[in-house]
N, C-alpha and C. Protein backbone atom coordinates (compact mmCIF):
# COMPACT_ATOMS: atom_id res chain seq x y z
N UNK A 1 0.82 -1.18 0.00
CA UNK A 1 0.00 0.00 0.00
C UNK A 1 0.87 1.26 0.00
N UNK A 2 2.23 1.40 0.71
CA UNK A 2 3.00 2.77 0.89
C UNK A 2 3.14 2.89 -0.56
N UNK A 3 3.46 1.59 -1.67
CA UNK A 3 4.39 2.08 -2.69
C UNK A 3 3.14 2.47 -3.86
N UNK A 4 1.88 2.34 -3.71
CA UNK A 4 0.89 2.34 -4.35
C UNK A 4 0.95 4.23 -4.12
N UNK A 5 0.65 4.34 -3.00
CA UNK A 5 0.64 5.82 -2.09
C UNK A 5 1.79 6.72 -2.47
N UNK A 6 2.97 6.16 -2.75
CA UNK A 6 3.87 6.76 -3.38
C UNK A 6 4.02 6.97 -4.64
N UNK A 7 3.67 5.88 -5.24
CA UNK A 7 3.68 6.17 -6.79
C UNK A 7 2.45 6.65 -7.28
N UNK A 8 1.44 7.17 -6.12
CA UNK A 8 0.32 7.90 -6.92
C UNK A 8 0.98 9.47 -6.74
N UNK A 9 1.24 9.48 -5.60
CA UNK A 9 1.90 11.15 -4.90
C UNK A 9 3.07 11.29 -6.16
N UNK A 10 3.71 10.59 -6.88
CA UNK A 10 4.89 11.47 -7.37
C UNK A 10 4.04 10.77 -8.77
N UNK A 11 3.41 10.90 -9.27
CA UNK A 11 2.80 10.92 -10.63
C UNK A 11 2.02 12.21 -10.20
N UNK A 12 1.03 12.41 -9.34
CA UNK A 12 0.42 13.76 -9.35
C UNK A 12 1.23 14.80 -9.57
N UNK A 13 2.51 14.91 -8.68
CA UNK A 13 3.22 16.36 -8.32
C UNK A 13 3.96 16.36 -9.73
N UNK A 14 4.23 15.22 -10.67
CA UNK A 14 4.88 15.47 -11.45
C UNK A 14 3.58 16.03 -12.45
N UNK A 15 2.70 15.29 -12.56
CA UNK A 15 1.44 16.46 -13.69
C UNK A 15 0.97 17.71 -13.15
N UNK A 16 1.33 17.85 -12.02
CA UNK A 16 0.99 19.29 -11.45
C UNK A 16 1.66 19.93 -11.74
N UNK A 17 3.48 19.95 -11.42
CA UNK A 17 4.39 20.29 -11.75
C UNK A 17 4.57 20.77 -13.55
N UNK A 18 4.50 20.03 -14.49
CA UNK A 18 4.56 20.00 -15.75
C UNK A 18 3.28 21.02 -15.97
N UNK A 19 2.39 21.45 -15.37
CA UNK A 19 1.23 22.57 -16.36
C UNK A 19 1.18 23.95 -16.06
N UNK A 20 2.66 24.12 -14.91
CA UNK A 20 3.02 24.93 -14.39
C UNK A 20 3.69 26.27 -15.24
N UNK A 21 4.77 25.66 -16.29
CA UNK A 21 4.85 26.66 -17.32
C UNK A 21 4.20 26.94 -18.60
N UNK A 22 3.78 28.46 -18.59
CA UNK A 22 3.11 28.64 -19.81
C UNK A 22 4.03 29.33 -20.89
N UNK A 23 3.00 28.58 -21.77
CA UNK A 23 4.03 28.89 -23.23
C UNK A 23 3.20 29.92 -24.14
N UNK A 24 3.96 30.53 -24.70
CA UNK A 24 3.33 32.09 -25.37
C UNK A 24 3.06 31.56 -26.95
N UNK A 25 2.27 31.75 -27.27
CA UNK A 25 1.77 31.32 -28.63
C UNK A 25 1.38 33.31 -29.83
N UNK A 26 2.75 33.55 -30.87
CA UNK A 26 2.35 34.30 -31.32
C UNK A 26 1.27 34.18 -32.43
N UNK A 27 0.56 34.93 -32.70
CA UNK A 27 -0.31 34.63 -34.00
C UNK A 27 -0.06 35.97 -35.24
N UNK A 28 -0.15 35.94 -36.58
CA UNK A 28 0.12 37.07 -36.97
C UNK A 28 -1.01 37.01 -38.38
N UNK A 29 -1.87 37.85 -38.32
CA UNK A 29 -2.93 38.60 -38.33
C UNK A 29 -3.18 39.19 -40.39
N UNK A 30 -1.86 39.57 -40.35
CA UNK A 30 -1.95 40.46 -41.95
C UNK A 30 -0.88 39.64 -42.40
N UNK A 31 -1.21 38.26 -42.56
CA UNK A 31 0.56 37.78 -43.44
C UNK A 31 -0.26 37.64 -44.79
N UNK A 32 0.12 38.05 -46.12
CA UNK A 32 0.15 37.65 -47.41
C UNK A 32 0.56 36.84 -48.12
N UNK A 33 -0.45 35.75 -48.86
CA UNK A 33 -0.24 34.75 -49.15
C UNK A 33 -0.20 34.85 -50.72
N UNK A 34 1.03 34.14 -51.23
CA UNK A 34 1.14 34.46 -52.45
C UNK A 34 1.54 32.91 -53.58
N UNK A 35 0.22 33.54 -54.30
CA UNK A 35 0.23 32.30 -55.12
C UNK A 35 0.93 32.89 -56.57
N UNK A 36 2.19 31.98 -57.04
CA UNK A 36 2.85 32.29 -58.58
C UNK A 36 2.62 30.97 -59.66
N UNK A 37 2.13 30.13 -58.89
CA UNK A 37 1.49 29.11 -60.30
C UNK A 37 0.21 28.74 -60.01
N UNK A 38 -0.60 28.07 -61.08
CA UNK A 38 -2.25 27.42 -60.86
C UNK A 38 -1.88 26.29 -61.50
N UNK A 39 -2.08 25.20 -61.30
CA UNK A 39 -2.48 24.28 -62.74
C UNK A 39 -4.01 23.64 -62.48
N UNK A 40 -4.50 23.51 -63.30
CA UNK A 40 -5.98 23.40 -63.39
C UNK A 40 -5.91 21.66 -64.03
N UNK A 41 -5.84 20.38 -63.84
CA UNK A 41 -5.85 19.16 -64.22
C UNK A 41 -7.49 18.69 -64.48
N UNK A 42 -7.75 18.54 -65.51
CA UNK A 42 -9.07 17.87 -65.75
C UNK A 42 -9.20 16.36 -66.68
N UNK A 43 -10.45 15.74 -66.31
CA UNK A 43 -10.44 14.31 -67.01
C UNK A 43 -11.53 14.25 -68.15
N UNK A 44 -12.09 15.87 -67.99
CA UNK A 44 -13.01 15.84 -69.42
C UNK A 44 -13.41 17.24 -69.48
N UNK A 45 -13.46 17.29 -70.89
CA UNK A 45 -13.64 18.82 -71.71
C UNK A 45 -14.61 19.47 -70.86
N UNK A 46 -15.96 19.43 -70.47
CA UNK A 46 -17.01 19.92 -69.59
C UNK A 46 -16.21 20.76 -68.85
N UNK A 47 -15.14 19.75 -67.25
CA UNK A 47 -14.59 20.63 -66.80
C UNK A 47 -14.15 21.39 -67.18
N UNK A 48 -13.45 21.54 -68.08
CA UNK A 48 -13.02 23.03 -68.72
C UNK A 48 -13.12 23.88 -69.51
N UNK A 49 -13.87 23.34 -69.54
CA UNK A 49 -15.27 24.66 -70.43
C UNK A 49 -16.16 25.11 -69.05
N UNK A 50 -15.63 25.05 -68.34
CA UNK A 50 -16.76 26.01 -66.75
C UNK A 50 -15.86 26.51 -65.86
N UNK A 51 -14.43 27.08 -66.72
CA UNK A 51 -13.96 27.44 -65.73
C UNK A 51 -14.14 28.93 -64.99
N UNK A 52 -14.25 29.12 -63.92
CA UNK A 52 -14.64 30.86 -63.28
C UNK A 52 -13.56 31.77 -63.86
N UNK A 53 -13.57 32.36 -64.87
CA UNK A 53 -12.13 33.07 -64.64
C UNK A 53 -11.98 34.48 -64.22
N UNK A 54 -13.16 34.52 -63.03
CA UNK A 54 -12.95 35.68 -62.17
C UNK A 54 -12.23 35.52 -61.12
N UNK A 55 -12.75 34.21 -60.66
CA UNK A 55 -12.00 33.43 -59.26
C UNK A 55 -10.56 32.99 -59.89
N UNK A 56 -10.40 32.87 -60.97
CA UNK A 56 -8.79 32.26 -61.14
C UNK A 56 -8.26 33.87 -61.05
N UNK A 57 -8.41 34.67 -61.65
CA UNK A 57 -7.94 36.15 -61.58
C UNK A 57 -7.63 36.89 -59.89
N UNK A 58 -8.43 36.08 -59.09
CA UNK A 58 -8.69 37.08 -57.85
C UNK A 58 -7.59 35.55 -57.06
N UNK A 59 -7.37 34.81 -57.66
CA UNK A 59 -6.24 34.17 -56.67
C UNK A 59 -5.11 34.83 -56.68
N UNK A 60 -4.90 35.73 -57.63
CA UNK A 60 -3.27 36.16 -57.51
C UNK A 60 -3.26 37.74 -57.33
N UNK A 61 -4.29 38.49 -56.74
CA UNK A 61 -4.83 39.59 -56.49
C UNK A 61 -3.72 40.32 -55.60
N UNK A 62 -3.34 39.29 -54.42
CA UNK A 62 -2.23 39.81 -53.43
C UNK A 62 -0.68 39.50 -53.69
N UNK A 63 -0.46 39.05 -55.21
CA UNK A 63 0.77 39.07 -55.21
C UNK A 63 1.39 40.24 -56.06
N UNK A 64 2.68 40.78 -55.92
CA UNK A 64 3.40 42.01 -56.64
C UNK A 64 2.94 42.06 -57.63
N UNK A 65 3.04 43.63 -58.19
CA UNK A 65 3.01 43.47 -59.68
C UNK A 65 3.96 43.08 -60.30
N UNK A 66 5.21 42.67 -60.09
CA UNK A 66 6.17 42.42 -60.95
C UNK A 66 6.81 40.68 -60.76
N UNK A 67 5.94 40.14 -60.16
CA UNK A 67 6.14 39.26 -59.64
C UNK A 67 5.40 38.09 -61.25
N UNK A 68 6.45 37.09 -61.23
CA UNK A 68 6.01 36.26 -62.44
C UNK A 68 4.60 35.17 -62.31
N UNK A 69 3.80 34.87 -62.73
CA UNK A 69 2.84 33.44 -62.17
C UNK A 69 2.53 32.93 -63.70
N UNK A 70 2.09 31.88 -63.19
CA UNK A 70 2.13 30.93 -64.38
C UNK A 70 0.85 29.86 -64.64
N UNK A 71 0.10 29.66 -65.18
CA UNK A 71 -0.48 28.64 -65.38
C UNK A 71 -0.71 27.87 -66.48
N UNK A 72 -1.21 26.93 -65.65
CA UNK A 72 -1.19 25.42 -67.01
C UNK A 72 -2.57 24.80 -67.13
N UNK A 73 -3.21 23.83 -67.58
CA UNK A 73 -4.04 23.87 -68.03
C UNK A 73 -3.49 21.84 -68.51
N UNK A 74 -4.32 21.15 -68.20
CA UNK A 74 -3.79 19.83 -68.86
C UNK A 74 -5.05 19.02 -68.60
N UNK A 75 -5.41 18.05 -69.59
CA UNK A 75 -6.41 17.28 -70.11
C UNK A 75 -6.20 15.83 -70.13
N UNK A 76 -6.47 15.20 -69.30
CA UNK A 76 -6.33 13.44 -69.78
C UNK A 76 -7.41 13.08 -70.10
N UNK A 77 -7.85 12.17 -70.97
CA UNK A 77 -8.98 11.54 -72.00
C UNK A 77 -8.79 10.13 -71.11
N UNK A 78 -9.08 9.53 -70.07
CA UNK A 78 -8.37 7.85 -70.10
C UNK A 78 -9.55 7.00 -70.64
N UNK A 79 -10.51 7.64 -70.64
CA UNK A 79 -11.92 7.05 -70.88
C UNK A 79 -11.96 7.13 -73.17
N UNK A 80 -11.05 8.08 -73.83
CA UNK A 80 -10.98 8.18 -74.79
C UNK A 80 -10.37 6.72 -76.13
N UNK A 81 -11.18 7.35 -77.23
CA UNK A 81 -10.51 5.92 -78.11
C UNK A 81 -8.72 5.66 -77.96
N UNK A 82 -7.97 6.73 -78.40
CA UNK A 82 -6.77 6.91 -78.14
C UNK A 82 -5.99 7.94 -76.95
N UNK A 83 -6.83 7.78 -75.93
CA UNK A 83 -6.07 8.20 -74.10
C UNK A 83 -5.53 9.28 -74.72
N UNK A 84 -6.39 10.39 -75.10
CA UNK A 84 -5.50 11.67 -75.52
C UNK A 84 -5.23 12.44 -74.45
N UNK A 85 -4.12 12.87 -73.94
CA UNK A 85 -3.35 13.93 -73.33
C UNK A 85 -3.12 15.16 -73.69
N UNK A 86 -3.60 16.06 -72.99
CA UNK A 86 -2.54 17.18 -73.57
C UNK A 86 -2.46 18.55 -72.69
N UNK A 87 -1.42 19.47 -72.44
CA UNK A 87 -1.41 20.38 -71.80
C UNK A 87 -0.67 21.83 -72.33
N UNK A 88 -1.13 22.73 -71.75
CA UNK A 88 -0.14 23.92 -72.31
C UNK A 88 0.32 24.98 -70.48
N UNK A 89 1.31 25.52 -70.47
CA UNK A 89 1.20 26.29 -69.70
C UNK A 89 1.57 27.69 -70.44
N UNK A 90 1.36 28.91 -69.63
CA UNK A 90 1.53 30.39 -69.66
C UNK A 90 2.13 31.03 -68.79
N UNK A 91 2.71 32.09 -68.93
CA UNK A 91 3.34 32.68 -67.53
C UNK A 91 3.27 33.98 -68.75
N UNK A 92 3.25 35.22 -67.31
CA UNK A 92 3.49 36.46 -67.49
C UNK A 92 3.52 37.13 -66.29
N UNK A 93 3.63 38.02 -66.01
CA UNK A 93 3.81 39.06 -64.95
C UNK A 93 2.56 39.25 -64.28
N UNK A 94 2.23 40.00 -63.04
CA UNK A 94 1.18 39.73 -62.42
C UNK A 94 0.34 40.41 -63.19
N UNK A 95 1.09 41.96 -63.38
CA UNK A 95 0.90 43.20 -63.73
C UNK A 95 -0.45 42.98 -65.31
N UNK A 96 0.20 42.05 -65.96
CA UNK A 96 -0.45 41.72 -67.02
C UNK A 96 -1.54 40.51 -67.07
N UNK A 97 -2.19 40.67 -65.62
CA UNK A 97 -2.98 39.06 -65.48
C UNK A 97 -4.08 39.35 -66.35
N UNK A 98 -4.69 40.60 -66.99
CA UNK A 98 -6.04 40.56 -67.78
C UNK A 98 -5.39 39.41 -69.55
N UNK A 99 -4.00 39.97 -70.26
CA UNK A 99 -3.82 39.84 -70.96
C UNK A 99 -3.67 38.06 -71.04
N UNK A 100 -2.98 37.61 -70.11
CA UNK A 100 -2.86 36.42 -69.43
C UNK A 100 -3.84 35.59 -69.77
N UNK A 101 -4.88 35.87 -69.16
CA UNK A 101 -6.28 35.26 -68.90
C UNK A 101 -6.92 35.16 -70.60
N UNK A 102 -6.97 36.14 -70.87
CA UNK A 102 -7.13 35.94 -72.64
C UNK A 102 -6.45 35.15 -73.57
N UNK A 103 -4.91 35.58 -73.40
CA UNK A 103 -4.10 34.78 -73.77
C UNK A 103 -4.61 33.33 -73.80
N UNK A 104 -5.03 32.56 -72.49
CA UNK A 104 -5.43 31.13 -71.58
C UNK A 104 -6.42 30.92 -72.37
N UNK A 105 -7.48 31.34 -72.31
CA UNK A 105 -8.86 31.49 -72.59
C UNK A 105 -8.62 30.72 -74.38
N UNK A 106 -7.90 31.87 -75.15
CA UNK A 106 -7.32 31.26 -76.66
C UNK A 106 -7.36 29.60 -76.81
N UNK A 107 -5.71 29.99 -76.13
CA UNK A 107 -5.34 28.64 -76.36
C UNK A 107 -5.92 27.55 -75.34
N UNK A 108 -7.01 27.42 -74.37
CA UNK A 108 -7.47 26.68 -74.02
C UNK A 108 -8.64 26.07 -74.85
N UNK A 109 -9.66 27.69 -75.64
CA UNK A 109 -10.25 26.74 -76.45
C UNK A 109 -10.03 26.00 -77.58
N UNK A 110 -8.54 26.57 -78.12
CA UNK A 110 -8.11 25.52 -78.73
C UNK A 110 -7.95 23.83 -78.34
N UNK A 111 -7.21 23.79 -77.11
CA UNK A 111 -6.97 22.68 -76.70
C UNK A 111 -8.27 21.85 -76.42
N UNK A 112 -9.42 22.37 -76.18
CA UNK A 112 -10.60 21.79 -75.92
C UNK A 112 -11.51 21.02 -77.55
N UNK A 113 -11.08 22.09 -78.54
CA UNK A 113 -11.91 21.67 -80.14
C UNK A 113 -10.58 20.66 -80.05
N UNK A 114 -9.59 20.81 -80.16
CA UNK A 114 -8.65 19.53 -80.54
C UNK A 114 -9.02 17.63 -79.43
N UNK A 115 -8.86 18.17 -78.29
CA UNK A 115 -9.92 17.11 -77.69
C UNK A 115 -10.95 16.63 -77.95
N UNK A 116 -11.90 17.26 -78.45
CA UNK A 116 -13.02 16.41 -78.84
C UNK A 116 -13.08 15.72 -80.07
N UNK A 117 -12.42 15.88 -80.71
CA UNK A 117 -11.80 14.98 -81.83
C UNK A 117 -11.79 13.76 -81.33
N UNK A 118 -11.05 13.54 -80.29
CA UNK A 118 -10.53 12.11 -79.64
C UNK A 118 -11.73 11.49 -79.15
């Protein structure tokens, strides 16, 4: 019974002991998060023919203007006669994300009439 009595007394004082120091936790409030690539992966044309491209525009809203980003855009068919693949990426400056987005827009609907071929 003493060693029962003892080994309850020094397990308590030791969890009593241990919650004794507190630890400072900073948090920080205004950090900016910065996105410089997207890639957008889809398994059929639909998806990408619905893409928002207000919401793709407003992801890179908080990064520099001079800052580079890039996106890509890629298509697997596995369900297709010949498993067509295909992808393109873009990059330009932030500064120029309207031209960007047009740019994308182009050559995505290209990549989409060439898919349905398959």
């Amino acid at each position: 019974m003493k060693k029962v009595l003892t080994l309850f007394l020094l397990t308590f004082s030791v969890i009593l002991f241990a919650q004794k120091e507190k630890t400072e936790v900073e948090y920080f409030e205004n950090t900016a998060l910065k996105v410089t690539s997207l890639k957008i992966s889809s398994g059929s044309v639909k998806e990408l023919e619905n893409i928002n491209w207000i919401d793709l525009k407003s992801v890179f809203e908080s990064n520099k203007k001079t800052e580079t980003i890039k996106l890509v855009f890629e298509i697997d068919l596995k369900d297709s006669k010949n498993k067509f693949k295909g992808s393109f990426s873009i990059k330009d400056k932030t500064q120029n994300i309207d031209s960007l987005i047009t740019r994308a827009k182009k050559m995505l609907k290209s990549l989409i009439k060439i898919s349905k071929n398959y």
